[in-house]
N, C-alpha and C. Protein backbone atom coordinates (compact mmCIF):
# COMPACT_ATOMS: atom_id res chain seq x y z
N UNK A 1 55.52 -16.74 24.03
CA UNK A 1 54.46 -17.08 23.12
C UNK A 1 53.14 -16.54 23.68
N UNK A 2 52.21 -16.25 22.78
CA UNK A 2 51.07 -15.28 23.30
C UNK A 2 49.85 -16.44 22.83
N UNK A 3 48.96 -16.10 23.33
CA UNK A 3 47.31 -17.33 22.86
C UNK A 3 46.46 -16.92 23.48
N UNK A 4 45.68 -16.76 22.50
CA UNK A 4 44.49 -15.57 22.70
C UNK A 4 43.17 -16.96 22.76
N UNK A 5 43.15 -17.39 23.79
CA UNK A 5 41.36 -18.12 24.16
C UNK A 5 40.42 -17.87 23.54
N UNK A 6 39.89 -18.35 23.10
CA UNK A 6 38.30 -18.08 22.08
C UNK A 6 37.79 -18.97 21.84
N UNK A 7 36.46 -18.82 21.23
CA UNK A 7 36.16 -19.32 20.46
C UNK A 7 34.95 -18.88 19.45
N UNK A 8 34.48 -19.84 18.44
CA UNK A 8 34.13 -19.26 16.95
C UNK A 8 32.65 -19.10 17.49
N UNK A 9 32.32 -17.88 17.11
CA UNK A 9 30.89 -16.81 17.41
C UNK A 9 31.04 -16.23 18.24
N UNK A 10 32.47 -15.72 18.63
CA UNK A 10 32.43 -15.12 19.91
C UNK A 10 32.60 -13.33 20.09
N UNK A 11 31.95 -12.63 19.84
CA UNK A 11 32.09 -11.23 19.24
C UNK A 11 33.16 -10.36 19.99
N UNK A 12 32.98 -11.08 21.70
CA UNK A 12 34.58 -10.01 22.10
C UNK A 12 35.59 -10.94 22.00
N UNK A 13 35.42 -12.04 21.40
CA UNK A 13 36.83 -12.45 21.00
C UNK A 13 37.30 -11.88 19.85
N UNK A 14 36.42 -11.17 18.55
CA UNK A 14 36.72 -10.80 17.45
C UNK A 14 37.42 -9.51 17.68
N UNK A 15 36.75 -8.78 18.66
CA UNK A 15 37.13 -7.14 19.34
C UNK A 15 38.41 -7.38 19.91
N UNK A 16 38.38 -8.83 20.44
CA UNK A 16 40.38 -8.41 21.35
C UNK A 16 41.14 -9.18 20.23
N UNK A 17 40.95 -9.96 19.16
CA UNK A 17 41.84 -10.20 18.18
C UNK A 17 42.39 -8.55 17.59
N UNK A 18 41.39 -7.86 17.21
CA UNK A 18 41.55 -6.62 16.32
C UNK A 18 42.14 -5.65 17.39
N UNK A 19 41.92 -5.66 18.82
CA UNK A 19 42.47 -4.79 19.53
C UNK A 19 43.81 -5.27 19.47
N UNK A 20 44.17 -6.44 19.79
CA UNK A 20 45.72 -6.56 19.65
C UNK A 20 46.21 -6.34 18.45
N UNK A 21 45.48 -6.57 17.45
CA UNK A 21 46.44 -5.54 16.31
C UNK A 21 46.97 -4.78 16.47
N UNK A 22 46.07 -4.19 16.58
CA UNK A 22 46.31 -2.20 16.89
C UNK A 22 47.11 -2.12 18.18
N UNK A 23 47.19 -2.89 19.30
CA UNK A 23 48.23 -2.60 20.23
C UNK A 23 49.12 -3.35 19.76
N UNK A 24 49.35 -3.42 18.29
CA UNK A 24 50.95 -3.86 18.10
C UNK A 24 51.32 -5.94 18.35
N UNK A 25 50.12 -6.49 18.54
CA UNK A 25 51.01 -7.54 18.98
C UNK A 25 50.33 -8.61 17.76
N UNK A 26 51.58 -8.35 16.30
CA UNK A 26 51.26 -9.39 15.38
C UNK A 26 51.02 -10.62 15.10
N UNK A 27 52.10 -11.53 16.38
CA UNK A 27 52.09 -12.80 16.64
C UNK A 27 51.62 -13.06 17.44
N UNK A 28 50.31 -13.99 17.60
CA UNK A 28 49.75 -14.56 18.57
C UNK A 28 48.87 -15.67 17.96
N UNK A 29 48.83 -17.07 18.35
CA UNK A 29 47.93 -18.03 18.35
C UNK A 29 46.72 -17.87 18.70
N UNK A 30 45.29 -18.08 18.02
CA UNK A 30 44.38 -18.21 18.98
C UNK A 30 44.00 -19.66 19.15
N UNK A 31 43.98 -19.64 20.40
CA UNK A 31 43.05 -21.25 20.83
C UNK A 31 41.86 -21.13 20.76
N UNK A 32 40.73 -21.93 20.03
CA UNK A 32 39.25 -22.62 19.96
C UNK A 32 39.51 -23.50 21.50
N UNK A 33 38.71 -22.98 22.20
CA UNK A 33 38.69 -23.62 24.00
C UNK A 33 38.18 -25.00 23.60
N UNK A 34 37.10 -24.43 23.27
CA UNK A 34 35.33 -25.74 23.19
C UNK A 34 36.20 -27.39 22.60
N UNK A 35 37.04 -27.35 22.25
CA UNK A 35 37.54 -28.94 21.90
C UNK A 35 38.67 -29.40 23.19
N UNK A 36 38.69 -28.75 24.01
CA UNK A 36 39.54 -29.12 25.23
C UNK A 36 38.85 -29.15 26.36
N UNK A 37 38.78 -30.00 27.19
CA UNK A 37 37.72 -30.16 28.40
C UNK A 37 38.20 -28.92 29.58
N UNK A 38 39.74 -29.21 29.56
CA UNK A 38 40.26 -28.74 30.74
C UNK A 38 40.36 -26.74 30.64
N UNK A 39 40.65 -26.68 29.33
CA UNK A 39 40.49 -25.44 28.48
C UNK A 39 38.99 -24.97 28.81
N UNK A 40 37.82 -25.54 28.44
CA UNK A 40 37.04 -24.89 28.78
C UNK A 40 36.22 -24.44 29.83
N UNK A 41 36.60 -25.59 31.08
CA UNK A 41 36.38 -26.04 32.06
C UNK A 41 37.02 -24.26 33.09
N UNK A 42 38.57 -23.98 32.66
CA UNK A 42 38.65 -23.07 32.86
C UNK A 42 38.44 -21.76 32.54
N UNK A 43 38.03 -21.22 31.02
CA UNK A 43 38.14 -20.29 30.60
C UNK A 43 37.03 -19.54 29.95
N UNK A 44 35.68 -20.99 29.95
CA UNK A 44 34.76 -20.95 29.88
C UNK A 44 33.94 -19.39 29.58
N UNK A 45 33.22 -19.06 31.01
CA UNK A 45 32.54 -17.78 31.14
C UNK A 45 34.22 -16.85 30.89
N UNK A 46 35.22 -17.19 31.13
CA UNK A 46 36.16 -15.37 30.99
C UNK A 46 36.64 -15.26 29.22
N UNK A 47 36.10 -16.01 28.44
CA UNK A 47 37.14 -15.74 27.07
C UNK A 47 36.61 -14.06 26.43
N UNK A 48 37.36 -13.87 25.90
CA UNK A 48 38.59 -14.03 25.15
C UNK A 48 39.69 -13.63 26.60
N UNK A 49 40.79 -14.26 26.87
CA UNK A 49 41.84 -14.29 27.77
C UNK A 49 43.36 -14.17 26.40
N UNK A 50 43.79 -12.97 27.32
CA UNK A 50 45.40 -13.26 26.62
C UNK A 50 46.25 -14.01 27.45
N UNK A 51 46.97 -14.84 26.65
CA UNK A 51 48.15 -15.66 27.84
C UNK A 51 49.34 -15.01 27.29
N UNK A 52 50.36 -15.38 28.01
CA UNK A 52 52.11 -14.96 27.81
C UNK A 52 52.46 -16.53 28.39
N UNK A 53 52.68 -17.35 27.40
CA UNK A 53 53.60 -17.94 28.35
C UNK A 53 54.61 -18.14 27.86
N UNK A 54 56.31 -17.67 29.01
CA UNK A 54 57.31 -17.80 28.56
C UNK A 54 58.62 -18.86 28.42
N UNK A 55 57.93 -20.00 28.92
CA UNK A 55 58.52 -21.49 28.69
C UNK A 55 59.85 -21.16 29.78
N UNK A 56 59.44 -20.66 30.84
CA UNK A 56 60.57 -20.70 31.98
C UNK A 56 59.50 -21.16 33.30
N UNK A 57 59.91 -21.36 34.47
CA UNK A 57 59.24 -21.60 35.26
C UNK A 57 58.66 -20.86 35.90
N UNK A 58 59.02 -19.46 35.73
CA UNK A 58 57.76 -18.72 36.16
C UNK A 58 56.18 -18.63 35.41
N UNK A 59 55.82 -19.87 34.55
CA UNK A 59 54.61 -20.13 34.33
C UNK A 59 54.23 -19.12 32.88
N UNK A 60 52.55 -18.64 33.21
CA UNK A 60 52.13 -17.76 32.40
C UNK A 60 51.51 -16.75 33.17
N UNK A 61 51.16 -16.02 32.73
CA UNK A 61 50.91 -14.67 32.84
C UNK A 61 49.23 -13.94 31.70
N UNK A 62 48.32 -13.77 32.96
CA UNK A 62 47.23 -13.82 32.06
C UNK A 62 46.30 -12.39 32.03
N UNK A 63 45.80 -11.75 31.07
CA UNK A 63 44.86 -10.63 30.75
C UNK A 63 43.44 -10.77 30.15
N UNK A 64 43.00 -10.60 31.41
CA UNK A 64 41.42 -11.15 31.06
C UNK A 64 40.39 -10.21 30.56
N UNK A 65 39.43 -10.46 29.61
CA UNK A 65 38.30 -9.23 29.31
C UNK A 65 37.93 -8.92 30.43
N UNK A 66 37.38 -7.49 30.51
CA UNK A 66 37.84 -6.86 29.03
C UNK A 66 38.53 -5.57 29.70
N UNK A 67 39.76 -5.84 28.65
CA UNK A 67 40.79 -4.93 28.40
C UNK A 67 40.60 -4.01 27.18
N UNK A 68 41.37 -2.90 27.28
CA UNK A 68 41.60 -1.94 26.58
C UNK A 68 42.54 -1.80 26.01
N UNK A 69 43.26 -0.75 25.00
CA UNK A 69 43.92 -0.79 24.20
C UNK A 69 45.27 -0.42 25.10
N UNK A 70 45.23 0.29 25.74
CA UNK A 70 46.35 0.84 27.18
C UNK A 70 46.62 -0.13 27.91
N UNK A 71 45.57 -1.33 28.07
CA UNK A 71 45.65 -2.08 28.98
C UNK A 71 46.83 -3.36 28.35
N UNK A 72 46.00 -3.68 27.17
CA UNK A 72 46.92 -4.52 26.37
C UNK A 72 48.36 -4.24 25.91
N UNK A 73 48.53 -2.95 25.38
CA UNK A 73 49.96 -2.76 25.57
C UNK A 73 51.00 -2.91 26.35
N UNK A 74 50.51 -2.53 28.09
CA UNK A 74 50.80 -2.39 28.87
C UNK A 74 51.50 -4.12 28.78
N UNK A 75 50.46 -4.67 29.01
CA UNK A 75 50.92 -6.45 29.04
C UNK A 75 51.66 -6.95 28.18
N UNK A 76 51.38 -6.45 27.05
CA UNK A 76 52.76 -7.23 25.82
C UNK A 76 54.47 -6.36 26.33
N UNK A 77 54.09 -5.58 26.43
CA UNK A 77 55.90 -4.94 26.80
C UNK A 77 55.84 -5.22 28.35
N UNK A 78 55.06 -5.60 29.04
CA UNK A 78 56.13 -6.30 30.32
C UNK A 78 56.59 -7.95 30.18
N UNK A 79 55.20 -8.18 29.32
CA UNK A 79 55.93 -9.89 28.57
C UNK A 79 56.81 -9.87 28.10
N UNK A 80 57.48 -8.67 27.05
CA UNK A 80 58.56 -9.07 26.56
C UNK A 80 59.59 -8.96 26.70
C-alpha cells in the first residue's frame, strides 16, 4: 500500500501527487498529516513523503522530497 503525506495548500504536495501519475503509480492514498499529532509531529517540515508499506515485518519504506520522476519510479518497482 502506498500514502502519499500531505497536506491541503501544500504546492509540492500537488507536484508529487501529479508526478506519481506520470511515474505510473495510480493507486495511492493521500494522508492530510495536520489531524494526527504523531503524523505531524513526524512529517511535519519533510511532506509530501511517499510511504510503501507492505504489511510484513519488514515495516515501510520511505521517499522523501524532493524526488524526481526517475527517482519515483525507481521506488515503486522495488516496492513491488
Amino acid at each position: 500500500m502506498f500514502l502519499l503525506y500531505s497536506t491541503t495548500g501544500c504546492h509540492l504536495c500537488d507536484e508529487a501527487v501529479a508526478l506519481l501519475r506520470v511515474a505510473g503509480l495510480s493507486e495511492f492514498d493521500v494522508v492530510d498529516i495536520v489531524d494526527d499529532e504523531c503524523l505531524f509531529a513526524e512529517y511535519g517540515i519533510r511532506i509530501p513523503v511517499l510511504v510503501y508499506l507492505d504489511g510484513k515485518l519488514s515495516g515501510k519504506k520511505e521517499l522523501a522530497w524532493p524526488f524526481d520522476l526517475l527517482s519515483a519510479r525507481e521506488f515503486i518497482r522495488r516496492c513491488r
